[in-house]
Protein backbone atom coordinates (compact mmCIF):
# COMPACT_ATOMS: atom_id res chain seq x y z
CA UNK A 1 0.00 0.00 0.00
CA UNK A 2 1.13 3.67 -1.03
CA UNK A 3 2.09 5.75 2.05
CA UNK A 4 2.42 9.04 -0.34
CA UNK A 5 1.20 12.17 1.27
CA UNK A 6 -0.33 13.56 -2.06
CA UNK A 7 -3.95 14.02 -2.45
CA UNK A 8 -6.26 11.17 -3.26
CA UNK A 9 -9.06 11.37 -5.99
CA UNK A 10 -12.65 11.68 -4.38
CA UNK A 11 -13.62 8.53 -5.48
CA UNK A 12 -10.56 6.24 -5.20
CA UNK A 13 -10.69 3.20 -3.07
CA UNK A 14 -8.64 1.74 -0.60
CA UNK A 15 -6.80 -0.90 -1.14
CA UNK A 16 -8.02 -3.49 1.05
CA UNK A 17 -5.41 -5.22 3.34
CA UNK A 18 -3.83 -8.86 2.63
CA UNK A 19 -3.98 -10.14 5.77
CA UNK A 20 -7.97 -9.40 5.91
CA UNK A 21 -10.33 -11.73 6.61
CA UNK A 22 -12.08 -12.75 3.55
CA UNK A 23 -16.14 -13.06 3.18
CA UNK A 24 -17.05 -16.32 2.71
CA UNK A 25 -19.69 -15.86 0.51
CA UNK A 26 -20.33 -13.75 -2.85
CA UNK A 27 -22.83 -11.98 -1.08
CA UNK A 28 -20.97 -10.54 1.40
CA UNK A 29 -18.38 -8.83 -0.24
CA UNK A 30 -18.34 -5.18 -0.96
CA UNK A 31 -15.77 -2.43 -2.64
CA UNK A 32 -13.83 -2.69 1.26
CA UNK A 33 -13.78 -5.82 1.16
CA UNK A 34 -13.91 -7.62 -2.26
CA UNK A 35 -12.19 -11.27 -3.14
CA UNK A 36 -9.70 -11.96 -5.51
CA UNK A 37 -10.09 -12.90 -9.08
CA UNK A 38 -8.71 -16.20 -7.96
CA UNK A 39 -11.45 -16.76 -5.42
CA UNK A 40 -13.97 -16.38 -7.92
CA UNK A 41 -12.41 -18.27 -10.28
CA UNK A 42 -12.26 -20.98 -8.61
CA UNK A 43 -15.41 -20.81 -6.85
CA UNK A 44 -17.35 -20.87 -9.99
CA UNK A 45 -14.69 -24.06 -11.14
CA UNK A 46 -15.69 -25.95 -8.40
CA UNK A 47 -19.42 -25.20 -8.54
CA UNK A 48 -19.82 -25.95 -12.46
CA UNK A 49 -17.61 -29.20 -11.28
CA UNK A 50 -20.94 -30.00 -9.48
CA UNK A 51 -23.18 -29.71 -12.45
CA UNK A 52 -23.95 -33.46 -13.77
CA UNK A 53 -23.54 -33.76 -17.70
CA UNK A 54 -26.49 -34.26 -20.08
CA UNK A 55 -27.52 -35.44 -23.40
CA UNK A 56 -28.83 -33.23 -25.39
CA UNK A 57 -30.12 -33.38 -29.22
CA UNK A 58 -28.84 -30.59 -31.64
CA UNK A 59 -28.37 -30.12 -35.58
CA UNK A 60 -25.34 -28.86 -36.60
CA UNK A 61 -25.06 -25.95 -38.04
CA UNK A 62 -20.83 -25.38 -38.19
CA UNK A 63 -18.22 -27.43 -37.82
CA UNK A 64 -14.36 -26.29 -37.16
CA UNK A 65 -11.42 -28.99 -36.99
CA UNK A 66 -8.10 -28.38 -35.30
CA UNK A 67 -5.16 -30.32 -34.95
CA UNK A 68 -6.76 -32.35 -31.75
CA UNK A 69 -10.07 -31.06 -31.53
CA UNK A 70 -13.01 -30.21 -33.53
CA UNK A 71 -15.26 -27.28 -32.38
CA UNK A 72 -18.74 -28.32 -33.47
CA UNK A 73 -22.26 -25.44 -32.30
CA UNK A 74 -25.14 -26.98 -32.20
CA UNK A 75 -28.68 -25.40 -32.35
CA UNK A 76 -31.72 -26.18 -30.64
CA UNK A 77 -34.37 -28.04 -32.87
CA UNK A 78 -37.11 -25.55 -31.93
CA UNK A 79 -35.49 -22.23 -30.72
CA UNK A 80 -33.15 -19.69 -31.58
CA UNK A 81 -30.46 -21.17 -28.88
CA UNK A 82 -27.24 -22.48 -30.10
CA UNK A 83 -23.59 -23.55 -28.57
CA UNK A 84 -20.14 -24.43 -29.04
CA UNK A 85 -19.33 -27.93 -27.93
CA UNK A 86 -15.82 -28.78 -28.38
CA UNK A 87 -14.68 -32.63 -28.98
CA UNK A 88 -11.41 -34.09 -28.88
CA UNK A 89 -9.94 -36.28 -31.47
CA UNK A 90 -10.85 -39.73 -29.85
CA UNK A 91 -14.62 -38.78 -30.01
CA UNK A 92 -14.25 -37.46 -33.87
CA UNK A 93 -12.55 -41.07 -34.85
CA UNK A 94 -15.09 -42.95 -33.22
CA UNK A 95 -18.28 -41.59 -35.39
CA UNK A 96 -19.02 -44.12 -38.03
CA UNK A 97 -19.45 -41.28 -40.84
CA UNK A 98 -17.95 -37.13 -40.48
CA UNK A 99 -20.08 -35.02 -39.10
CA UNK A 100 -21.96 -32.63 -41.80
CA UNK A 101 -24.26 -28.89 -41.46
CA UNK A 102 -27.82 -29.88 -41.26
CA UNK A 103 -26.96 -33.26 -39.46
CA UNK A 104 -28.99 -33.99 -36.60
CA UNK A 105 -26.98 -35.49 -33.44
CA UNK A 106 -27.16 -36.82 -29.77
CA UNK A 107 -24.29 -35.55 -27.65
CA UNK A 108 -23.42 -35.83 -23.81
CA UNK A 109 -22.41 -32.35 -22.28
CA UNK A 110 -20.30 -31.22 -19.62
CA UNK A 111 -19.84 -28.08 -18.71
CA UNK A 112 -16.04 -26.77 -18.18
CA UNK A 113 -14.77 -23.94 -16.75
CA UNK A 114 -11.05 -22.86 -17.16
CA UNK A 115 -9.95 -20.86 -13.94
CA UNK A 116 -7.01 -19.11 -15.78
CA UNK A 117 -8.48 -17.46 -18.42
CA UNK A 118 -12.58 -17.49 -17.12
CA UNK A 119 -13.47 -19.12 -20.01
CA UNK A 120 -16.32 -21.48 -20.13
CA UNK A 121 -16.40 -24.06 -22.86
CA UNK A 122 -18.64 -27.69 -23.39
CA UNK A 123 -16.77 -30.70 -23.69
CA UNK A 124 -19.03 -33.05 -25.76
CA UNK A 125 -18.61 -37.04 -25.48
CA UNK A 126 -20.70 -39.60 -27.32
CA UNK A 127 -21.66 -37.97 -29.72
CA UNK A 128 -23.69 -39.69 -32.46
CA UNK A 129 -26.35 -38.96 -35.30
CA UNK A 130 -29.79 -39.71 -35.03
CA UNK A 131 -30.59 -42.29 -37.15
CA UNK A 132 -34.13 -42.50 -39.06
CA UNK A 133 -34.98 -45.62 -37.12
CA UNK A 134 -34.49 -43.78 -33.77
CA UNK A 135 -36.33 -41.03 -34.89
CA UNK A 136 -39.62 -43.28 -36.25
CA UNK A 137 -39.01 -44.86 -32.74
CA UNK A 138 -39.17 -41.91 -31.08
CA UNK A 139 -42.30 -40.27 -33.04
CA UNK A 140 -44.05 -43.93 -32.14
CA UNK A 141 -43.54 -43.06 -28.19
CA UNK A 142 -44.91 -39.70 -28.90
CA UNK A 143 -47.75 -40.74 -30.77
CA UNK A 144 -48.69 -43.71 -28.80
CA UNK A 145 -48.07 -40.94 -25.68
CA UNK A 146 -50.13 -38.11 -27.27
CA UNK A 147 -53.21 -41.07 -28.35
CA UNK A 148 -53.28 -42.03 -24.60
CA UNK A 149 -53.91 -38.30 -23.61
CA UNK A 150 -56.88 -38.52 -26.17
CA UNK A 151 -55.57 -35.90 -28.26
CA UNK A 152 -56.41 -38.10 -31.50
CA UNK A 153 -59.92 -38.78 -30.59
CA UNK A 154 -62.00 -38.94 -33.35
CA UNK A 155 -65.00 -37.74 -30.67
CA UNK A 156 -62.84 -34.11 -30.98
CA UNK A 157 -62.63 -33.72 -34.32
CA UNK A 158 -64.58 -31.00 -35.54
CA UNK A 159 -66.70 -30.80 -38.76
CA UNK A 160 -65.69 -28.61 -41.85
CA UNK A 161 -67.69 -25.62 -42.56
CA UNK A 162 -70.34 -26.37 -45.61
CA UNK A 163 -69.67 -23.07 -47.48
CA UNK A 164 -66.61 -21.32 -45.36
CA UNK A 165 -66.18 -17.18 -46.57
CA UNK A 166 -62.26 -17.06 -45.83
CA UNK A 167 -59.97 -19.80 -45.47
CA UNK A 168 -56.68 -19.74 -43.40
CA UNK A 169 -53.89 -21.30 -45.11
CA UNK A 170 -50.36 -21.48 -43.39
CA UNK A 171 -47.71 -22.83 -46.24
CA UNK A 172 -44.17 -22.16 -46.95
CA UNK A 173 -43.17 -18.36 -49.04
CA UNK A 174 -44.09 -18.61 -53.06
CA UNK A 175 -44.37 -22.24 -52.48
CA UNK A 176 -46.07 -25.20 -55.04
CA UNK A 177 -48.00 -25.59 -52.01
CA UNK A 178 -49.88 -22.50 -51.49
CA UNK A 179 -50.08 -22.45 -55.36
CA UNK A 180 -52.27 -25.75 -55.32
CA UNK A 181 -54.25 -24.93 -52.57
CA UNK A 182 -55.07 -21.37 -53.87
CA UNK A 183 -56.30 -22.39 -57.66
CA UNK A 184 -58.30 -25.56 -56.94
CA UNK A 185 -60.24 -23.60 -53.95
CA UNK A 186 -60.55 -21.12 -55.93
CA UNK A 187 -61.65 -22.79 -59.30
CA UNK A 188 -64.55 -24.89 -57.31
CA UNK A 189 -65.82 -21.97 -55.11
CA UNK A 190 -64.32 -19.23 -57.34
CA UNK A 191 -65.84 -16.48 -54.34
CA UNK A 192 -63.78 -17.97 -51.58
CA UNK A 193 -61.50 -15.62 -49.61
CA UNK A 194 -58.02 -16.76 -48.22
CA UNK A 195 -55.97 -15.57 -44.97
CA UNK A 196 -52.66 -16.81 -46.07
CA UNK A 197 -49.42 -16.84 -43.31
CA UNK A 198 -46.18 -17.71 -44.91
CA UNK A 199 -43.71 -19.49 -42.32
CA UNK A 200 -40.35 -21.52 -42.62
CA UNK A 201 -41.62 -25.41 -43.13
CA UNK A 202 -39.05 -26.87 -42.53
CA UNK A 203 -35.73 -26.47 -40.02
CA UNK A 204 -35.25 -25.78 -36.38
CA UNK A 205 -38.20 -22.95 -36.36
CA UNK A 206 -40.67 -24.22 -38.44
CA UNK A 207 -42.91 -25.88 -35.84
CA UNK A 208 -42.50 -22.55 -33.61
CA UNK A 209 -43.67 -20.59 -36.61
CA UNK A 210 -46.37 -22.75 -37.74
CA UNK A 211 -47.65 -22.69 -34.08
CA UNK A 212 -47.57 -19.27 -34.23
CA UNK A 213 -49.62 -18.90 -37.18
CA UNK A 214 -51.89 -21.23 -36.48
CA UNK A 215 -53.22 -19.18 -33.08
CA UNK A 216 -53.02 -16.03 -34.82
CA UNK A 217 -55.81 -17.47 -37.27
CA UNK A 218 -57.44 -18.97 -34.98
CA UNK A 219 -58.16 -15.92 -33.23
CA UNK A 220 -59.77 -13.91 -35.94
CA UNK A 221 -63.40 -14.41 -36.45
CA UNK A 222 -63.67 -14.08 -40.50
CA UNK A 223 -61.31 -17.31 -40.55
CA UNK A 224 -64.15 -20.48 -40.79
CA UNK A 225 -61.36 -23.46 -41.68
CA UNK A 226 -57.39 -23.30 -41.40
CA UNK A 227 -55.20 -25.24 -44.12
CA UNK A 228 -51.34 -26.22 -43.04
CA UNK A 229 -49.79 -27.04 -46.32
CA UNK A 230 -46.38 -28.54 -47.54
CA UNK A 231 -45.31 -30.07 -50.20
CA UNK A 232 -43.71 -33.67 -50.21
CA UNK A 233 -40.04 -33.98 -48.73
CA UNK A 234 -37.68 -36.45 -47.08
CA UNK A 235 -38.56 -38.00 -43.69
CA UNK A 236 -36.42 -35.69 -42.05
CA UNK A 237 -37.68 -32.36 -43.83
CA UNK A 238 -41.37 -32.71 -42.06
CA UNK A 239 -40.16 -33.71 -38.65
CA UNK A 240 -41.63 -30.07 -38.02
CA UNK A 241 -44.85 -31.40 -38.36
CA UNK A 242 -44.26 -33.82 -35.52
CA UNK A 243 -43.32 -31.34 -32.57
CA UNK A 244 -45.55 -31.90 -29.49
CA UNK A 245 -45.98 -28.43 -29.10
CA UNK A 246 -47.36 -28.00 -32.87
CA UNK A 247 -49.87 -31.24 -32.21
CA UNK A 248 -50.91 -29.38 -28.75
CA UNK A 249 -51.57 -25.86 -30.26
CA UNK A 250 -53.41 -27.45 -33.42
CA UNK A 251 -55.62 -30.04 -30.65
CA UNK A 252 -56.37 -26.48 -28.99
CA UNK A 253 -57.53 -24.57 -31.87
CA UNK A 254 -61.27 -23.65 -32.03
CA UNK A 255 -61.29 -23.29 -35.72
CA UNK A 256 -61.06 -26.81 -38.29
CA UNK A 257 -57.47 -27.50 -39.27
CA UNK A 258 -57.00 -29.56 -42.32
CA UNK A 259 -53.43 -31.42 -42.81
CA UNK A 260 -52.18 -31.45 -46.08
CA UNK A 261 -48.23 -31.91 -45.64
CA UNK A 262 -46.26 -34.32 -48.25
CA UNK A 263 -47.94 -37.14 -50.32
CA UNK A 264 -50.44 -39.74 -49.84
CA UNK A 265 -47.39 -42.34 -48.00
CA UNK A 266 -46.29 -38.85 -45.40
CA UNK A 267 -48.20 -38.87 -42.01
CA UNK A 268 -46.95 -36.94 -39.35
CA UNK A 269 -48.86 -36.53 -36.15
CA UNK A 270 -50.35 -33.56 -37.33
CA UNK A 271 -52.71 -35.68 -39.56
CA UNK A 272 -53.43 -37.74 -36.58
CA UNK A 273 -54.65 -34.39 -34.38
CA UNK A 274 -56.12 -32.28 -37.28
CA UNK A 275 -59.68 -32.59 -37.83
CA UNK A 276 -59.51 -33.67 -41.51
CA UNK A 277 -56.66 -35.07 -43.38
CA UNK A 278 -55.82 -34.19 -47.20
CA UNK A 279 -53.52 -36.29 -49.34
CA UNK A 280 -51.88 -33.71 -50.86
CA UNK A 281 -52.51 -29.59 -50.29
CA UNK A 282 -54.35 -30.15 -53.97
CA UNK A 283 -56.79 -32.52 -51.86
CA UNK A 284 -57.40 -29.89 -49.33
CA UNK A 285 -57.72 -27.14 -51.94
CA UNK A 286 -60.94 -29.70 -53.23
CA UNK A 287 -62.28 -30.64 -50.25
CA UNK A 288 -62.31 -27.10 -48.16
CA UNK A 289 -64.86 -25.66 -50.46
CA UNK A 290 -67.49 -27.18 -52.53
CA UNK A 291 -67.80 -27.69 -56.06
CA UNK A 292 -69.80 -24.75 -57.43
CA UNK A 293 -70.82 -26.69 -60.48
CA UNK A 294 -71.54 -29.69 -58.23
CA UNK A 295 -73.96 -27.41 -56.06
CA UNK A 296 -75.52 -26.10 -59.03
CA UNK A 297 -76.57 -29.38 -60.27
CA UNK A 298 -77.61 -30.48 -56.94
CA UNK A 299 -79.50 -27.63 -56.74
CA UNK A 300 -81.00 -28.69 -59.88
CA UNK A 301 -82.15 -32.07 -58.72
CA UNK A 302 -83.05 -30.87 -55.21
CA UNK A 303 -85.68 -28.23 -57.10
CA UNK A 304 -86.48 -30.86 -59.77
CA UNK A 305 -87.32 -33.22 -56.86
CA UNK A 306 -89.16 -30.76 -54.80
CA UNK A 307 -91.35 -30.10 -57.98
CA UNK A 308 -92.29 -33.87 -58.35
CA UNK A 309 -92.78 -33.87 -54.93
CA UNK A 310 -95.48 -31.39 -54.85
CA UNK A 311 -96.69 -32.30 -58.18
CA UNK A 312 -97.42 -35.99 -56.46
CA UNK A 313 -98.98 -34.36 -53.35
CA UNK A 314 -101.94 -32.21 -55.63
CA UNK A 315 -102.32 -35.58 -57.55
CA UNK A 316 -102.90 -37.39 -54.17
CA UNK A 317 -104.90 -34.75 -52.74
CA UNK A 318 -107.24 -34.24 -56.21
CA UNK A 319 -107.38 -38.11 -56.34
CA UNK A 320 -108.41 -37.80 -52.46
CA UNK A 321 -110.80 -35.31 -53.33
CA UNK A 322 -112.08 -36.46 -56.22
CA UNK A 323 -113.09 -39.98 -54.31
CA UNK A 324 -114.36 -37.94 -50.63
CA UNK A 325 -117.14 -35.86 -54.01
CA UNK A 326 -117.98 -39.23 -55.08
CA UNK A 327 -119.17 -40.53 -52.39
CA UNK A 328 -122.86 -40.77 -51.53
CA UNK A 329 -123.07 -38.85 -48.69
CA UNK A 330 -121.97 -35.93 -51.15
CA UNK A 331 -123.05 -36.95 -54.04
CA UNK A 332 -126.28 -37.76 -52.98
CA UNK A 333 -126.63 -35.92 -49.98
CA UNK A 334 -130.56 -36.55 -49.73
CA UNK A 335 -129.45 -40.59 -50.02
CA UNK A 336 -129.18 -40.24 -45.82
CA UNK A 337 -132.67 -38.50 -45.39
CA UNK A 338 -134.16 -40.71 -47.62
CA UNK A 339 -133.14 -43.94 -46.20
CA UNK A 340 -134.03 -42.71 -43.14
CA UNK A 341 -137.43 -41.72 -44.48
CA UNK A 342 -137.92 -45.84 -45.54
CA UNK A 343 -136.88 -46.58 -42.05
CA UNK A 344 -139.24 -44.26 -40.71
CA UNK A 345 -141.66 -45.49 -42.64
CA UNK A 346 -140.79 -49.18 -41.76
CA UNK A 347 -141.23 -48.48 -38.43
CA UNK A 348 -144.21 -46.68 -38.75
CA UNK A 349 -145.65 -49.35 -40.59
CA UNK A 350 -144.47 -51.59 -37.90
CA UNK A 351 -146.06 -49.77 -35.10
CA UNK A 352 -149.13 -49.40 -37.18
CA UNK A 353 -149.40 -53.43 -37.40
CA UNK A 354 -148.00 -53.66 -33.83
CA UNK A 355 -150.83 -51.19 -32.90
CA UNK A 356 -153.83 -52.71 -35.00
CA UNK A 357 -152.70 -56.07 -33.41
CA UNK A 358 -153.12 -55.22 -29.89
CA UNK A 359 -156.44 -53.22 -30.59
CA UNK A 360 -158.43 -56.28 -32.16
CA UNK A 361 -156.75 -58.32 -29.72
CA UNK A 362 -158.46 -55.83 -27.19
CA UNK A 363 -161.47 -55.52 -29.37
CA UNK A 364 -162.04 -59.51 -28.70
CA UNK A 365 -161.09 -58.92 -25.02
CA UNK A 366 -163.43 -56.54 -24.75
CA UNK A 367 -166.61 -58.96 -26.90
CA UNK A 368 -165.49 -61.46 -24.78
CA UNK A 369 -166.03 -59.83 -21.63
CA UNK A 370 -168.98 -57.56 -23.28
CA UNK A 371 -171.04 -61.33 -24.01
CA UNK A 372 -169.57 -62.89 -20.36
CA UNK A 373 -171.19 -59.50 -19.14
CA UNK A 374 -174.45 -59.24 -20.97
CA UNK A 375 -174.84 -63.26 -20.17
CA UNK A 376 -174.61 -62.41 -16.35
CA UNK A 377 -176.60 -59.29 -16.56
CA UNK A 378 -180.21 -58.83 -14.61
CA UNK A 379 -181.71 -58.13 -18.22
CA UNK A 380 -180.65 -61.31 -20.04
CA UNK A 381 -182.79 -62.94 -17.37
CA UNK A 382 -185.99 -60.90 -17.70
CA UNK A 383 -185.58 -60.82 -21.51
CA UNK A 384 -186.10 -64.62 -20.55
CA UNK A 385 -189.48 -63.96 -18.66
CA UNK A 386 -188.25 -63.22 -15.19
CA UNK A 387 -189.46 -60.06 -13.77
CA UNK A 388 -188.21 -57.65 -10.82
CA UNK A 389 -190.19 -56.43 -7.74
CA UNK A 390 -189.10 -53.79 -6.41
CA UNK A 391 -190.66 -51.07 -3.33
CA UNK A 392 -191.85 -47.96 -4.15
CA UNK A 393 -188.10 -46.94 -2.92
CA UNK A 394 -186.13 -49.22 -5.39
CA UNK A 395 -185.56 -51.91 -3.00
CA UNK A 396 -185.71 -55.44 -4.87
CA UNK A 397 -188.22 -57.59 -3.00
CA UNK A 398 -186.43 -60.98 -2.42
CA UNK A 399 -188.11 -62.49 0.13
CA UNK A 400 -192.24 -62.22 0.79
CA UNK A 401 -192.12 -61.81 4.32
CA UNK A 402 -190.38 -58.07 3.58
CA UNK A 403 -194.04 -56.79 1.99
CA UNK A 404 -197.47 -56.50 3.63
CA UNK A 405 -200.67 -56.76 1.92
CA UNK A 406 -201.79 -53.86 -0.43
CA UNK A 407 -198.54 -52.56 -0.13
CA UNK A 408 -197.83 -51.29 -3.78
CA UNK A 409 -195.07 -52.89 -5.59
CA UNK A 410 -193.59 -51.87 -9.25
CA UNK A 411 -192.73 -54.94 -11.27
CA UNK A 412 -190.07 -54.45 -13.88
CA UNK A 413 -190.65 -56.63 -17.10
CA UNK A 414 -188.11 -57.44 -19.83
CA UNK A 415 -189.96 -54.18 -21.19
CA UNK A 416 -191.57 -51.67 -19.59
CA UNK A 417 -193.23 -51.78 -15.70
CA UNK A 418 -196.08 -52.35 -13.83
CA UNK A 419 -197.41 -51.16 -10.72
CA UNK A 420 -199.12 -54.26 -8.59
CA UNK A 421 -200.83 -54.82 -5.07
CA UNK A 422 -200.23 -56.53 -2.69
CA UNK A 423 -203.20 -58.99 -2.56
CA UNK A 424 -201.81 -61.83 -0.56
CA UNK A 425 -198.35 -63.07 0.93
CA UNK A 426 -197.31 -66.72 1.37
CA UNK A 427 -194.12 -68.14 2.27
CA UNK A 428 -192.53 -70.59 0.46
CA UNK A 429 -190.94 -73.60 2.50
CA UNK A 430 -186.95 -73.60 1.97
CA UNK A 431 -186.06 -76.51 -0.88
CA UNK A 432 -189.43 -75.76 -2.89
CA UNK A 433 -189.57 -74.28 -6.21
């Protein structure tokens, strides 16, 4: 330390003494009391010591070889992250074919840190490509993974829109694809109106930036159905169409997506999770919109059936009427009165006989009793010579002892009466006649 006498600076700092004691954490340091370069230094070598290595999955995108080692970056298959990985001769010699830009590898990292100069540097071990067998195995997990979640249920899949005003369509820039998709939409429905997002489709950020598009469609109201189109490639150029995180943006769109990536043989899990699969992005371009022609002539029959179908309901309905006029009750509406006049005068005829019957029936009652009468009557038996005595008061004399001599009697006669006296009475023994 300085012992000068001459004036220090405002803001210099004093330097702090050796023999100090020195904070034992980062934290606790300060401008008085600060650590040495060395301390951090090798504090941060022995904590990155502690960091465990990893395999990680990159594409190579430059590749630099020295005299003993060959400084590979890698980039991340999704984002914009990359890194220099630096492997040693050994590891170069030991991969089966050189290691190319655009190659997709499988690397174990460990992270070193070299005190002297603070540099930090990856030391990569294992490294390998991905082969196209542990990639299909790898998209089988997934899939099998993703179907277990129910993300390829057909239960979600959402219809297409009959007659949809604007289509989304997410394709590559000035690309066969769009081209397709565009002209056969356009020469079946020749109205339709397109939304059209042109991303990478293939590379690292495709599957970011087809994401991207897709919920930037989905969120505009105008947009009735959503094409993702590519045209055909290698295995390895549609692996964007595989990412999870593509297959879980499409499974949460609200709008109909339609796959049309590669040929007829391609299927990555985006067919699986989109609503409708095309072949081919000329497929979707036919089967997004209908065929105007096709609805014309449909049209056509639907009207020309319509027409025979009313035609056939007035024939039914004249034939209907036409047999309800011809039938008696209104054809001959009087055909009810008059048979009900003959019954009428059935009956009436009936309860005429019915009513003669009984009266001569009565009529011979009534002779019979009349005759059975008149045979019992007190006339019958004067008409036969009898006569009736009878008081001057209309008592009927029945026994002589009831009259006294010249009492005056009247005699009633078959016809006429006389008047008698009594001259003499005499009484008849009982039995005599």
């Amino acid at each position: 330390m300085s012992t000068s006498s001459s004036p220090q600076p405002s803001d210099a700092v004093d330097v702090p003494d050796p023999h100090r004691e020195l904070a034992q954490f980062a934290r606790d340091t300060s401008p008085e009391n600060p650590w040495p370069l060395s301390r951090l230094s090798s504090n941060l070598n022995a904590w990155i010591k502690k960091a465990p290595d990893a395999w990680v999955e990159g594409q190579v995108i430059e590749v630099n070889h020295r005299a003993r080692v060959s400084y590979v970056t890698l980039r991340d298959m999704n984002e914009e992250m990359s890194v220099s990985v630096t492997l040693f001769s050994q590891e170069m010699a030991a991969l089966q074919r050189p290691l190319e830009r655009g190659m997709r590898v499988v690397v174990n990292l460990e992270a070193d840190f070299y005190a002297k100069t603070g540099r930090l540097s990856m030391i990569g071990r294992g490294i390998r490509p991905v082969g196209l067998g542990d990639l299909l195995e790898r998209l089988e997990r997934l899939r099998r993974a993703l179907a277990e979640e129910g993300l390829f249920d057909p239960r979600h899949k959402k219809p297409l829109p009959v007659l949809p005003s604007c289509v989304g369509l997410i394709t590559g820039r000035n690309s066969d694809a769009e081209k397709d998709v565009v002209r056969n939409a356009s020469l079946r429905w020749p109205g339709v109106q397109f939304e059209i997002r042109e991303v990478p489709v293939q590379g690292n950020g495709a599957a970011p930036a087809v994401s991207a598009a897709l919920t930037e469609l989905d969120q505009l109201d105008h947009v009735d159905v959503i094409v993702i189109a590519r045209g055909g490639g290698s295995f390895e150029d549609l692996l964007a169409f595989s990412d999870e995180s593509l297959i879980r943006t499409v499974f949460a769109a609200i709008t109909p997506v339609v796959s049309a990536i590669g040929h007829e043989n391609d299927q990555p899990l985006l067919d699986y999770v989109a609503d409708v699969r095309a072949s081919t992005p000329t497929d979707a371009g036919k089967r997004v919109v209908p065929d105007v022609q096709e609805e014309r002539l449909r049209i056509g029959q639907a009207r020309a059936a319509l027409d025979r179908a009313v035609s056939s309901l007035i024939d039914r309905e004249e034939q209907g009427l036409a047999s309800v006029r011809t039938r008696p009750v209104l054809s001959q509406p009087d055909g009810m009165i008059l048979v009900r006049e003959e019954d009428l005068d059935r009956w009436r005829s009936r309860a005429w006989s019915a009513v003669n019957t009984a009266t001569l029936r009565a009529q011979d009652t009534v002779a019979q009793m009349r005759a059975r009468v008149r045979a019992l009557s007190p006339q019958q038996t004067l008409d036969r010579g009898y006569a009736v005595v009878q008081t001057t008061d209309g008592h009927v004399v029945t026994d002589a002892h009831t009259v006294e001599t010249e009492q005056p009697l009247a005699v009633r006669l078959a016809s006429g009466e006389l008047g008698v006296t009594v001259d003499t009475v005499s009484q008849r023994r009982p039995g005599e006649h």
